[in-house]
PDB file of N, CA and C in Angstrom:
ATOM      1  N   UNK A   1      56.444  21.220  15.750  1.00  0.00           N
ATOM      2  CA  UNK A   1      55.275  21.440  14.926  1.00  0.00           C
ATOM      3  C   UNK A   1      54.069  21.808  15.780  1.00  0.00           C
ATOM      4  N   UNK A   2      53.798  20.996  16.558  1.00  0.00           N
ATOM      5  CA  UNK A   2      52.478  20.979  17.380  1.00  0.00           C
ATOM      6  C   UNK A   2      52.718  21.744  18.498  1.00  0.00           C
ATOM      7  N   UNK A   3      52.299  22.912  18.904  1.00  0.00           N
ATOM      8  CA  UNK A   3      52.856  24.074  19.856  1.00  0.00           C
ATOM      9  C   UNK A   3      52.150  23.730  21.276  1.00  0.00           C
ATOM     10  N   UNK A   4      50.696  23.107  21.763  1.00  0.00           N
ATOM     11  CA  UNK A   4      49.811  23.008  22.750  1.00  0.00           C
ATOM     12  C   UNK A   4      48.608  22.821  22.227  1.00  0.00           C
ATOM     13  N   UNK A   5      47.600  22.032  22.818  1.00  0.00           N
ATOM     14  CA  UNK A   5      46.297  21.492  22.942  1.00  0.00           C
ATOM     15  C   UNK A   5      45.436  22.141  23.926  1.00  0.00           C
ATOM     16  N   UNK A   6      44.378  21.632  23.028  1.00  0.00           N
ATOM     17  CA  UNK A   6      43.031  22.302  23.643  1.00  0.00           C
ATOM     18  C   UNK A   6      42.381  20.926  23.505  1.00  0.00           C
ATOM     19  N   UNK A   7      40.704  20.706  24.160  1.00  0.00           N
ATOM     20  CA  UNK A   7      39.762  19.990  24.589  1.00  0.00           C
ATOM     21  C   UNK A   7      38.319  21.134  24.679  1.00  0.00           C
ATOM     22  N   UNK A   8      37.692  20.581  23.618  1.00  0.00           N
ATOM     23  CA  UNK A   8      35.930  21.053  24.227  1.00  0.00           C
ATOM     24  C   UNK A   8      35.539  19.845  24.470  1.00  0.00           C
ATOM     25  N   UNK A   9      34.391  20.537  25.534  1.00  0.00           N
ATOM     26  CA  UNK A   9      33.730  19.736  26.364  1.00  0.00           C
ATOM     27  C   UNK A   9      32.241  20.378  26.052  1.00  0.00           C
ATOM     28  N   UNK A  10      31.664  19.378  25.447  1.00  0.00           N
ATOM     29  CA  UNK A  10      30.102  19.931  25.323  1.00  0.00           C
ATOM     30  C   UNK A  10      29.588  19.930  26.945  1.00  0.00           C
ATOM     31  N   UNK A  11      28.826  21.196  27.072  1.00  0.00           N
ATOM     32  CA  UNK A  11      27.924  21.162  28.229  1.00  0.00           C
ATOM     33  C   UNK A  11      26.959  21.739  28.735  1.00  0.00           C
ATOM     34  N   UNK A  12      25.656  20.505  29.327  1.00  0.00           N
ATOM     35  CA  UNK A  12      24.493  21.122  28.905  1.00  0.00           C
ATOM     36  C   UNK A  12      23.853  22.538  30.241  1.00  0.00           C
ATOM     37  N   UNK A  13      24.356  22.422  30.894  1.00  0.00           N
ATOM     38  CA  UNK A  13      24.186  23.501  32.467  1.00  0.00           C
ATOM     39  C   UNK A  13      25.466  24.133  32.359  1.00  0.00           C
ATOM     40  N   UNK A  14      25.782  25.340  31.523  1.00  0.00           N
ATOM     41  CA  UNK A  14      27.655  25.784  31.694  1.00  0.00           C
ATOM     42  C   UNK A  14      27.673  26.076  33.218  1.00  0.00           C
ATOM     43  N   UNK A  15      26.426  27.305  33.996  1.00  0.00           N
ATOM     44  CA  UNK A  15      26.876  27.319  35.277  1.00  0.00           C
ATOM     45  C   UNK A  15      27.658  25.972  35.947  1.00  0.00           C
ATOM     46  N   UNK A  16      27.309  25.002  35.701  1.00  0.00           N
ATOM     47  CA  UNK A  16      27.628  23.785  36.367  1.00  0.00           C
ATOM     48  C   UNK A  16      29.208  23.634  35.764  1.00  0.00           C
ATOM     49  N   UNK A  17      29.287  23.308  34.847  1.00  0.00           N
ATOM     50  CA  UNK A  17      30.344  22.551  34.483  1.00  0.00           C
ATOM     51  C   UNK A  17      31.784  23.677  34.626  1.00  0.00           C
ATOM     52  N   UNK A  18      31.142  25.069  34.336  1.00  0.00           N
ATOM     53  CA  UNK A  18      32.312  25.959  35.610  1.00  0.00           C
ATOM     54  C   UNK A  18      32.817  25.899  36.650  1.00  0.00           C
ATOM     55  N   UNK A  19      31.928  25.859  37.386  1.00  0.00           N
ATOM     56  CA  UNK A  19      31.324  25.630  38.723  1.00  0.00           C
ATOM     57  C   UNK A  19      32.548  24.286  38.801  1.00  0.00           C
ATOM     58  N   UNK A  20      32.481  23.530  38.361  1.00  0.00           N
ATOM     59  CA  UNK A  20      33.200  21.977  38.458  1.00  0.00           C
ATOM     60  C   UNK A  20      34.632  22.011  37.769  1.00  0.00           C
ATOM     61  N   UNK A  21      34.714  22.576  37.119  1.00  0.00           N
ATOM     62  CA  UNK A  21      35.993  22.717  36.356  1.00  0.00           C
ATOM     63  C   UNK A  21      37.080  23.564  36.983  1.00  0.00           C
ATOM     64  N   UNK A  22      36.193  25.004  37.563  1.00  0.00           N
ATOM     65  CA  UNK A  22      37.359  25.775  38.267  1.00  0.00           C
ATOM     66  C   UNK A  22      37.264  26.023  39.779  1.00  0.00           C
ATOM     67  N   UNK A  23      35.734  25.555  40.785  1.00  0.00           N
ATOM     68  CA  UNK A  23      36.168  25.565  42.204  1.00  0.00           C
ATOM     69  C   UNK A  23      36.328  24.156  42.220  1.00  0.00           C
ATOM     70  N   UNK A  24      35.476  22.816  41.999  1.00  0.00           N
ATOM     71  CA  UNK A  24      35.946  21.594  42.013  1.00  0.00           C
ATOM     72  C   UNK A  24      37.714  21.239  41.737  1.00  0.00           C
ATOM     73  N   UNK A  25      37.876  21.221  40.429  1.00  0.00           N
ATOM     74  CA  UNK A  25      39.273  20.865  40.529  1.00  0.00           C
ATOM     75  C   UNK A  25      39.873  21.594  40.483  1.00  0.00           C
ATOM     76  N   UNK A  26      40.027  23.073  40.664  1.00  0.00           N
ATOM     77  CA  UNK A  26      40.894  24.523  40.963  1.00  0.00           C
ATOM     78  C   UNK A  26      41.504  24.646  39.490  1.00  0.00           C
ATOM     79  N   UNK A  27      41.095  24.568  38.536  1.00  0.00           N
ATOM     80  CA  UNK A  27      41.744  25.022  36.988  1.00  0.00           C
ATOM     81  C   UNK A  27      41.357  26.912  37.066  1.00  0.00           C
ATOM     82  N   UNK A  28      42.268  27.586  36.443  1.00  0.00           N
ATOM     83  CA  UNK A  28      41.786  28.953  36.066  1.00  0.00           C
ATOM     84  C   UNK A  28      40.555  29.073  35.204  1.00  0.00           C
ATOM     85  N   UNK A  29      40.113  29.896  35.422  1.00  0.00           N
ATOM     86  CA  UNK A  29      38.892  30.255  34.526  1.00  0.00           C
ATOM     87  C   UNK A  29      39.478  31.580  33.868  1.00  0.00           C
ATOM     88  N   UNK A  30      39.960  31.195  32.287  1.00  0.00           N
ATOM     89  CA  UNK A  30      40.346  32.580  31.432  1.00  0.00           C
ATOM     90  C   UNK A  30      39.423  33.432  31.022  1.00  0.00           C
ATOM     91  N   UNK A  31      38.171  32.736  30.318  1.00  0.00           N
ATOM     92  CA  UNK A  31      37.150  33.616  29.869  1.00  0.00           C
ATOM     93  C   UNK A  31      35.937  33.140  30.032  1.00  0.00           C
ATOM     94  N   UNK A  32      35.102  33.621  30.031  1.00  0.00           N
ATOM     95  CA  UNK A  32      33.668  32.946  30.048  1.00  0.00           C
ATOM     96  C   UNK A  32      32.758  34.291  29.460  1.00  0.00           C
ATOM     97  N   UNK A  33      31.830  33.848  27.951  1.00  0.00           N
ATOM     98  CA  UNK A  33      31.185  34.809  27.488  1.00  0.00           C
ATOM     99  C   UNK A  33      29.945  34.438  27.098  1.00  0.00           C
ATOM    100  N   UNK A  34      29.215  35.370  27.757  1.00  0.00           N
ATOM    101  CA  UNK A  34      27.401  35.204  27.058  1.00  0.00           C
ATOM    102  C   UNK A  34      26.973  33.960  27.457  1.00  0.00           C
ATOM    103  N   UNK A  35      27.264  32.855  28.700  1.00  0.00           N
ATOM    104  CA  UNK A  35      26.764  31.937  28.871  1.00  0.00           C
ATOM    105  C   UNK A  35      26.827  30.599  27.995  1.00  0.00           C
ATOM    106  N   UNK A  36      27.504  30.942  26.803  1.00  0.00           N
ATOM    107  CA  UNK A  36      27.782  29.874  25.688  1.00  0.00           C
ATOM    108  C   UNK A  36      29.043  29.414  25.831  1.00  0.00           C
ATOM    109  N   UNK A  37      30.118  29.876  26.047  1.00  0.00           N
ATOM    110  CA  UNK A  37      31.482  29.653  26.351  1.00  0.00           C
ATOM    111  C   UNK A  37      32.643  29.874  27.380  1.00  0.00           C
ATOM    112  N   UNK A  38      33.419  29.271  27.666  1.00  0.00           N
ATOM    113  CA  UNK A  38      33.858  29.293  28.995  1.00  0.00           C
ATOM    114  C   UNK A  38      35.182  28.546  28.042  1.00  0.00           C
ATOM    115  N   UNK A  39      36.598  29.303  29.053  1.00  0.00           N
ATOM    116  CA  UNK A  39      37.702  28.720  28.939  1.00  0.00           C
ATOM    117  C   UNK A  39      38.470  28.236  29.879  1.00  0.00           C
ATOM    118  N   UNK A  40      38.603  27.422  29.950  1.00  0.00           N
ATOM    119  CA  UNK A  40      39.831  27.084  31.301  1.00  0.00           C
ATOM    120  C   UNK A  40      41.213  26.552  31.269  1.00  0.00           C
ATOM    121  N   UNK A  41      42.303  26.476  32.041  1.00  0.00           N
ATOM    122  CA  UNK A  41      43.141  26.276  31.591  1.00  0.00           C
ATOM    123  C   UNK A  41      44.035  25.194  33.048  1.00  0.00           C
ATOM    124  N   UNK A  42      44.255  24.153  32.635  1.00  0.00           N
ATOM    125  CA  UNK A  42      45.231  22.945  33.440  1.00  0.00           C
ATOM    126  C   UNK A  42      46.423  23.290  32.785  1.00  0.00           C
ATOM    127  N   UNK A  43      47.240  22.872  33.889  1.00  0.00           N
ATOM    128  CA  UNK A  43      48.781  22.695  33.560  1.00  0.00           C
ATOM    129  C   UNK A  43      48.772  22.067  31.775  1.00  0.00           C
ATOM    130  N   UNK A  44      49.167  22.503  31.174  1.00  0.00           N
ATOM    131  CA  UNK A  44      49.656  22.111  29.695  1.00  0.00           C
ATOM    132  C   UNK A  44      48.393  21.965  28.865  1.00  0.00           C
ATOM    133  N   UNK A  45      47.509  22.121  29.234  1.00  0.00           N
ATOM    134  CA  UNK A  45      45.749  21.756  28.607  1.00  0.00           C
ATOM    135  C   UNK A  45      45.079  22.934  28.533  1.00  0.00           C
ATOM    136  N   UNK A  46      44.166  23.598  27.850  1.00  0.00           N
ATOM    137  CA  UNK A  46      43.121  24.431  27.646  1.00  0.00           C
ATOM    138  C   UNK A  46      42.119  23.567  27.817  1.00  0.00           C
ATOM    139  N   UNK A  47      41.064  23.773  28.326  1.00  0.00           N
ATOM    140  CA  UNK A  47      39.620  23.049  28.046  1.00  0.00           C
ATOM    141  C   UNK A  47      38.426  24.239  27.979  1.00  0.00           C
ATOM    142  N   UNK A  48      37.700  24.127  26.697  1.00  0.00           N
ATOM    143  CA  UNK A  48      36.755  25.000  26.377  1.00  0.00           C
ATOM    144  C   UNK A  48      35.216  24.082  26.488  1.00  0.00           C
ATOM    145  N   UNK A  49      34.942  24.947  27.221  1.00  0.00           N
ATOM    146  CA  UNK A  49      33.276  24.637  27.910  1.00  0.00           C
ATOM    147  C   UNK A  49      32.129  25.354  26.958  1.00  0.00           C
ATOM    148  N   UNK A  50      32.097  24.214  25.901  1.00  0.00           N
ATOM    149  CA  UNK A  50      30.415  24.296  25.172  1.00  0.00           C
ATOM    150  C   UNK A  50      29.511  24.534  25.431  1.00  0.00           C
ATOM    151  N   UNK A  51      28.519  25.271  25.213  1.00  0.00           N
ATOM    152  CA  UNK A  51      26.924  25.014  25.865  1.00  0.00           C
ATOM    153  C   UNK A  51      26.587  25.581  24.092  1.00  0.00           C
ATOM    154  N   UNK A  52      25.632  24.351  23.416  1.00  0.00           N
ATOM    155  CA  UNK A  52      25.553  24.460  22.560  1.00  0.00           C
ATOM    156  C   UNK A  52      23.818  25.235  22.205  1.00  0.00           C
ATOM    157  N   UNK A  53      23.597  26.296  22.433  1.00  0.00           N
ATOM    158  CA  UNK A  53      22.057  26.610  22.478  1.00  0.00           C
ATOM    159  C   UNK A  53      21.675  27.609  21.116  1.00  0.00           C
ATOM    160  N   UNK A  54      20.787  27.525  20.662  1.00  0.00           N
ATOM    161  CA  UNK A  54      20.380  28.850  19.441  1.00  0.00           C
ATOM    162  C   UNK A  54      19.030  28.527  19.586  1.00  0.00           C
ATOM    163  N   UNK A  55      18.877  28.779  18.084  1.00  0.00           N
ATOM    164  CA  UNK A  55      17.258  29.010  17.402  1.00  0.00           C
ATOM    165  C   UNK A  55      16.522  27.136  18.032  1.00  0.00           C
ATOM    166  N   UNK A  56      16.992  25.854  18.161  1.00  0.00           N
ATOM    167  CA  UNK A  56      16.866  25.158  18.237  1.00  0.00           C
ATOM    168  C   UNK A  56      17.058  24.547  19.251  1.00  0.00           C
ATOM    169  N   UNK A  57      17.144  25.540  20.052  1.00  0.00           N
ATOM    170  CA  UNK A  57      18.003  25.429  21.453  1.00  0.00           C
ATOM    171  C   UNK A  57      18.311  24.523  21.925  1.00  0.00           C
ATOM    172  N   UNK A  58      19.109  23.759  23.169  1.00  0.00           N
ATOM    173  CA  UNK A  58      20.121  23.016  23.173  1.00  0.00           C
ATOM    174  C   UNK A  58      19.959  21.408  23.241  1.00  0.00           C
ATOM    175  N   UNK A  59      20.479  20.919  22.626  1.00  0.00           N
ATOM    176  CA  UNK A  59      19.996  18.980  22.844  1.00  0.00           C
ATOM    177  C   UNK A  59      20.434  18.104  24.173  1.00  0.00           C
ATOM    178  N   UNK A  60      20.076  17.251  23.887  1.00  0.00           N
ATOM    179  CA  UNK A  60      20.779  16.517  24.916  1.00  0.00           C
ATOM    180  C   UNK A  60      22.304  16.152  24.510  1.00  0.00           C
ATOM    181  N   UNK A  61      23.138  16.583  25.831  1.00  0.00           N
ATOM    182  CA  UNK A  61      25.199  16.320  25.618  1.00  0.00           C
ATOM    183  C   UNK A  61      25.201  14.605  25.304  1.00  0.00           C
ATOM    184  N   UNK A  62      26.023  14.109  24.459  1.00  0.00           N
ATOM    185  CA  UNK A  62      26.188  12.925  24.667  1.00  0.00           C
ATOM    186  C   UNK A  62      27.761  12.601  25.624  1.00  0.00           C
ATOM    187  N   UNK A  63      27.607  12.114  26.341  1.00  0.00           N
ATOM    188  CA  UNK A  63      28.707  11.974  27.819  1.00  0.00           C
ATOM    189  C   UNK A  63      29.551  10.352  26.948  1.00  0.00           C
ATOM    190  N   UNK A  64      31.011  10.042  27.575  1.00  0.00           N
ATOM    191  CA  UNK A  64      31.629   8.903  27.603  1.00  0.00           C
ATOM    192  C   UNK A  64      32.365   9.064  25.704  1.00  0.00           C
ATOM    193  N   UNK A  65      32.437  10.591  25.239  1.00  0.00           N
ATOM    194  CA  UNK A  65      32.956  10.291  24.040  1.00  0.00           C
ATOM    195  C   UNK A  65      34.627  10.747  24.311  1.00  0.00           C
ATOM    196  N   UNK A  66      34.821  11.157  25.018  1.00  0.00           N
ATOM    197  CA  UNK A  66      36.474  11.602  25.242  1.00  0.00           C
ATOM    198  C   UNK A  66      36.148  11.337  26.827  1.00  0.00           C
ATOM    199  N   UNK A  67      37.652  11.534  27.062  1.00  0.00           N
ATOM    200  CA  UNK A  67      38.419  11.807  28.105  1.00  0.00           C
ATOM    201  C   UNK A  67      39.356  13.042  28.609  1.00  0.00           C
ATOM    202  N   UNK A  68      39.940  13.132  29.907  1.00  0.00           N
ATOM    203  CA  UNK A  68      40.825  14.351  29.948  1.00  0.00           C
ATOM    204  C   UNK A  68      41.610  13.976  30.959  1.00  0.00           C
ATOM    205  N   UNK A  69      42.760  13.690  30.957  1.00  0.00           N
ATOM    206  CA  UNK A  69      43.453  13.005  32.179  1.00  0.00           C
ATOM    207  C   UNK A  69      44.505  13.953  32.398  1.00  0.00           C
ATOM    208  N   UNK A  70      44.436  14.132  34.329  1.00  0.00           N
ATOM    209  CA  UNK A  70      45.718  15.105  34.775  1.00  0.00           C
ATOM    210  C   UNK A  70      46.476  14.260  35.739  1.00  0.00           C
ATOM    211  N   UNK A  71      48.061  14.845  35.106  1.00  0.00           N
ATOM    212  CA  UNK A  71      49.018  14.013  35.883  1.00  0.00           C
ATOM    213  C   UNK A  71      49.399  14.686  37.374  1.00  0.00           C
ATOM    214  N   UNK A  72      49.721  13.874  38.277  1.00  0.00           N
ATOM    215  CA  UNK A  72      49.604  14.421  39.435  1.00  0.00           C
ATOM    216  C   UNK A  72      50.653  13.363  40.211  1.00  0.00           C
ATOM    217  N   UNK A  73      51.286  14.358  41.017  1.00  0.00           N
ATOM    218  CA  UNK A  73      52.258  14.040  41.573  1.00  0.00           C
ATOM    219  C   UNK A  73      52.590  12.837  42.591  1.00  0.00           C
ATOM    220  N   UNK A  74      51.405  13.063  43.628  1.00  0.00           N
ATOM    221  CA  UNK A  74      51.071  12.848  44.751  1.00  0.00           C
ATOM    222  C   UNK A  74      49.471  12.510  44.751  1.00  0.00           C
ATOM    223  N   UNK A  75      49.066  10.745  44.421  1.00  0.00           N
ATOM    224  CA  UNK A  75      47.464  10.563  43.880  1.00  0.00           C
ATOM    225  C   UNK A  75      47.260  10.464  45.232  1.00  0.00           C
ATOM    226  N   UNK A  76      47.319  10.078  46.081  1.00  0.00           N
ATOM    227  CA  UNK A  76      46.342  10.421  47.894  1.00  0.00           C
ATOM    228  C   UNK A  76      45.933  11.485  48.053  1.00  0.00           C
ATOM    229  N   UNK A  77      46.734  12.400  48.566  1.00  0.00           N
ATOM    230  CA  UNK A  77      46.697  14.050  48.459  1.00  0.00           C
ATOM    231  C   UNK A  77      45.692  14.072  47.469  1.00  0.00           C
ATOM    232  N   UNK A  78      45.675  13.815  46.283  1.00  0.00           N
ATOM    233  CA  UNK A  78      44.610  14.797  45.325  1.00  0.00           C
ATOM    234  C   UNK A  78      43.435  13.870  45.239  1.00  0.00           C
ATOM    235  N   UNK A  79      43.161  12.809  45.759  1.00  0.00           N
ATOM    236  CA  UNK A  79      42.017  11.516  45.785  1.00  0.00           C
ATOM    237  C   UNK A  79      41.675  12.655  47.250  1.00  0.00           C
ATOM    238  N   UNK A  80      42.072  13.066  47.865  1.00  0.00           N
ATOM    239  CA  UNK A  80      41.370  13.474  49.025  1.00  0.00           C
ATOM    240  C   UNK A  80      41.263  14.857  48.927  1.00  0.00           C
ATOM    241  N   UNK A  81      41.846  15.647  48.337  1.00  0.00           N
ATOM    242  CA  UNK A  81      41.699  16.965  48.160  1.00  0.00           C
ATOM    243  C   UNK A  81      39.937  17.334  47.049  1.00  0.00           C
ATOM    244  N   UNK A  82      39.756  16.248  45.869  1.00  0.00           N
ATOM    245  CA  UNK A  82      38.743  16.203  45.071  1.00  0.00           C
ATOM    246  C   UNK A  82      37.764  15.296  46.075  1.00  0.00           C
ATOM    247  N   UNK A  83      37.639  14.112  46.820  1.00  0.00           N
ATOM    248  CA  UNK A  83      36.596  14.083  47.780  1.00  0.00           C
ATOM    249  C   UNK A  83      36.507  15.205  48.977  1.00  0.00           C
ATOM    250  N   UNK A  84      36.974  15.483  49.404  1.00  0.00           N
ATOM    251  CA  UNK A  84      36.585  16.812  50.073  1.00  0.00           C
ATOM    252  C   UNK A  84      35.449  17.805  49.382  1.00  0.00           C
ATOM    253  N   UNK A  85      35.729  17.928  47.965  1.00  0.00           N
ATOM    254  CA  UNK A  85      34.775  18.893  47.226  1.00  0.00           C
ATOM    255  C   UNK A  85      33.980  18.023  46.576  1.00  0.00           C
ATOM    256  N   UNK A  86      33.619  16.881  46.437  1.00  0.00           N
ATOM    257  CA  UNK A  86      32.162  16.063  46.320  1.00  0.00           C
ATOM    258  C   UNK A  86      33.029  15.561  45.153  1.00  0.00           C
ATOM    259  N   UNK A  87      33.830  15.268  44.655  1.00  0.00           N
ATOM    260  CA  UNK A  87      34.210  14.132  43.504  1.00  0.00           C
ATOM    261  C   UNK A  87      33.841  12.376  43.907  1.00  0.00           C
ATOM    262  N   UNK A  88      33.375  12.124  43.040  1.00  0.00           N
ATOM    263  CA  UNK A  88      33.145  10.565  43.544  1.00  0.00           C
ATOM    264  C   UNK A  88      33.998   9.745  42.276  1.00  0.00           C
ATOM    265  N   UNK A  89      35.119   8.488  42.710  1.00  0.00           N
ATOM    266  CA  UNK A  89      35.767   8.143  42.033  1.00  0.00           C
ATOM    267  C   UNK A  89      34.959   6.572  41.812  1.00  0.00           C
ATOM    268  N   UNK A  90      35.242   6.238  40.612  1.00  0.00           N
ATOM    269  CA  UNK A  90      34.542   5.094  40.196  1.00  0.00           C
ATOM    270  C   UNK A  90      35.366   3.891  39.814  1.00  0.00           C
ATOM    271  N   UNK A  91      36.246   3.896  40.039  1.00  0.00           N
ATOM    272  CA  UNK A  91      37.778   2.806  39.898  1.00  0.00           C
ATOM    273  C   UNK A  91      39.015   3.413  39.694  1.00  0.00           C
ATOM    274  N   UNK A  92      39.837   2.390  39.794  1.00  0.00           N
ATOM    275  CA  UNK A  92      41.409   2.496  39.949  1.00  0.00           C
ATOM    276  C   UNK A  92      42.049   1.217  39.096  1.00  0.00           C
ATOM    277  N   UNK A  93      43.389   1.600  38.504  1.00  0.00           N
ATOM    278  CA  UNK A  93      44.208   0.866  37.919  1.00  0.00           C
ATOM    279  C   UNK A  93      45.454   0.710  38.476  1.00  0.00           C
ATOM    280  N   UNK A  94      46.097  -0.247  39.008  1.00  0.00           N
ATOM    281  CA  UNK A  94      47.418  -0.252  39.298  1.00  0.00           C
ATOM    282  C   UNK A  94      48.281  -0.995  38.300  1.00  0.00           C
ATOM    283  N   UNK A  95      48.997  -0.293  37.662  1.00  0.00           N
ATOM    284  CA  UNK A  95      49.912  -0.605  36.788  1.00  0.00           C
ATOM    285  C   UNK A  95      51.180  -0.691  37.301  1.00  0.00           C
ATOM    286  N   UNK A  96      52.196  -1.067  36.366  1.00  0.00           N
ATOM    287  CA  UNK A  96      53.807  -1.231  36.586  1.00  0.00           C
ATOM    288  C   UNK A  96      54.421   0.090  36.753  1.00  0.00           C
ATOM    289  N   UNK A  97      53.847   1.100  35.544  1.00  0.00           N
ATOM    290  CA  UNK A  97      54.128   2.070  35.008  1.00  0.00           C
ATOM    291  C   UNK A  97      53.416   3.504  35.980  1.00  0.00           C
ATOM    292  N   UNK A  98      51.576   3.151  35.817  1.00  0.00           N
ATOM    293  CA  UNK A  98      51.334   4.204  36.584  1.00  0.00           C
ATOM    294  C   UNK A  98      50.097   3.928  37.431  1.00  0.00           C
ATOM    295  N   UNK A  99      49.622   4.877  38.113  1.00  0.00           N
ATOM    296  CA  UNK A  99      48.700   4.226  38.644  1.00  0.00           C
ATOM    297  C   UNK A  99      47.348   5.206  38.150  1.00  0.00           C
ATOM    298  N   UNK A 100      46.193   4.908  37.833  1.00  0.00           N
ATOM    299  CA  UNK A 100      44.994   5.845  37.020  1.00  0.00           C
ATOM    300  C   UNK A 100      43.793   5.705  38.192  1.00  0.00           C
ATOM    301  N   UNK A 101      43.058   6.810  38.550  1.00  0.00           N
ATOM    302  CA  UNK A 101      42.166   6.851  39.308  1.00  0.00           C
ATOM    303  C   UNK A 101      41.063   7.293  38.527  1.00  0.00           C
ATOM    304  N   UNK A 102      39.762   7.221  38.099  1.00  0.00           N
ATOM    305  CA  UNK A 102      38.606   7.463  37.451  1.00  0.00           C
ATOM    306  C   UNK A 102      37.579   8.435  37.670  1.00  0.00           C
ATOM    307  N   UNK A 103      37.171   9.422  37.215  1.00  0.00           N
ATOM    308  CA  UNK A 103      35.926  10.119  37.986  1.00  0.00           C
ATOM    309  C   UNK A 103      35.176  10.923  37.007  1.00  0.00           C
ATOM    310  N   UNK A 104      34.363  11.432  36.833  1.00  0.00           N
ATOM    311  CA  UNK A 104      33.270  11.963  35.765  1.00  0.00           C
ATOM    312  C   UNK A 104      32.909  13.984  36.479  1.00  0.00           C
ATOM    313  N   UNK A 105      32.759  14.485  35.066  1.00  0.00           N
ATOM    314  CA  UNK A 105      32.418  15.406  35.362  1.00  0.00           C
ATOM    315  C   UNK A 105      30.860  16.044  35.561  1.00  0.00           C
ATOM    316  N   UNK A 106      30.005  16.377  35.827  1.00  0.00           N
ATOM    317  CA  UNK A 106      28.654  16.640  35.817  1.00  0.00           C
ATOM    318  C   UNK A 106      27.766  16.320  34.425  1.00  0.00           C
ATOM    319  N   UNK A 107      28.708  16.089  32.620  1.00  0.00           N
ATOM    320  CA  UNK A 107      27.950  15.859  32.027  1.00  0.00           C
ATOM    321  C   UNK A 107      28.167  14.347  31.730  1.00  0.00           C
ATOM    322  N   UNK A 108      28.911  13.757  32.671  1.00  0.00           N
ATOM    323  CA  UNK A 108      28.900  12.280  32.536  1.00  0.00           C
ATOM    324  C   UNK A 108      30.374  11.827  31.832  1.00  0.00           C
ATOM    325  N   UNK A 109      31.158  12.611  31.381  1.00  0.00           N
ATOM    326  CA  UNK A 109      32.335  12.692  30.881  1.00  0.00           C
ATOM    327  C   UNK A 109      33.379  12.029  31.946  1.00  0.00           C
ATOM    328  N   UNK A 110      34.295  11.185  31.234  1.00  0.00           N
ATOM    329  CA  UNK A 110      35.532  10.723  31.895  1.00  0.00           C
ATOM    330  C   UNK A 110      36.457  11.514  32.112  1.00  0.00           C
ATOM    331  N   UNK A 111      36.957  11.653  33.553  1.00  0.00           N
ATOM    332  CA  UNK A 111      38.156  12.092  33.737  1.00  0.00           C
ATOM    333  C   UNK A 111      38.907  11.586  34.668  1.00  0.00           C
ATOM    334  N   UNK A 112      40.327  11.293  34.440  1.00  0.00           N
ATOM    335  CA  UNK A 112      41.219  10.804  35.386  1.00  0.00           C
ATOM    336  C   UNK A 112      42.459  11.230  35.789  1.00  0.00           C
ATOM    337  N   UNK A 113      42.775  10.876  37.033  1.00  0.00           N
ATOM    338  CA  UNK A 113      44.172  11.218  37.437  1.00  0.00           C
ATOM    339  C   UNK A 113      44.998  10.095  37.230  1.00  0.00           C
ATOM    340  N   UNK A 114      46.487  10.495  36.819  1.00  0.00           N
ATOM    341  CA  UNK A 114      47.542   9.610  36.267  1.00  0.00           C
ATOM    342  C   UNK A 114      48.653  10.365  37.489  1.00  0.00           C
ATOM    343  N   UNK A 115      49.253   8.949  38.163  1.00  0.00           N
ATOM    344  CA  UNK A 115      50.649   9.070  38.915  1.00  0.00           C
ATOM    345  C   UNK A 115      51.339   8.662  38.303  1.00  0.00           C
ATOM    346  N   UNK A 116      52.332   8.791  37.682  1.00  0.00           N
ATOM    347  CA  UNK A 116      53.638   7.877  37.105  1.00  0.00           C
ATOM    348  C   UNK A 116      54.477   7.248  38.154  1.00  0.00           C
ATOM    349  N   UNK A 117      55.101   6.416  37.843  1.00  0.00           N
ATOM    350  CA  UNK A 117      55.822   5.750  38.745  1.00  0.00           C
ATOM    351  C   UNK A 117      56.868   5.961  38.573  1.00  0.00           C
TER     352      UNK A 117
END
């Protein structure tokens, strides 16, 4: 039934949250038009980059309402590959199952890496 998923991400600087989405964590950048929209694409995920502006032009993003978590093979390697490019991680979970590392994107948004065990 359900063929693949997508994720918007409201955001209030798009230069930025490009900028973070595809040299920060290396996702493709499919489209990006007129400064309002931006597409990107993770292994099995689309994520579309909001910048919500018009006649009323743009509000303040509210940050901490979703999440976006990528699974990853090898969490050292990629805990050091994302500090290298200025990611700052804000906790860790060690589970039975997997292990979750924490980190935010420029509009304050959660995102994490998942190792399975």
């Amino acid at each position: 039934m359900l063929k693949s998923g997508n994720v918007t991400v409201m955001a209030a600087d798009m230069k930025k949250a490009v900028q973070f989405y595809v040299d920060t964590l290396g996702l493709e950048l499919q489209h990006e038009g007129d400064g309002h929209f931006a597409q990107v694409a993770a292994p099995g995920l689309t994520i579309g980059l909001l910048h919500l502006a018009g006649d009323h032009g743009s509000g303040p993003v509210k940050s901490g309402s979703m999440s976006i978590g990528f699974e990853v093979d090898d969490m050292e390697s990629a805990i050091q590959t994302l500090k290298s490019r200025g990611v700052e991680f804000h906790d860790a979970v060690e589970g039975q199952a997997a292990q979750v590392v924490h980190f935010s994107d420029p509009e304050g948004n959660t995102l994490y890496l998942v190792c399975n065990r």
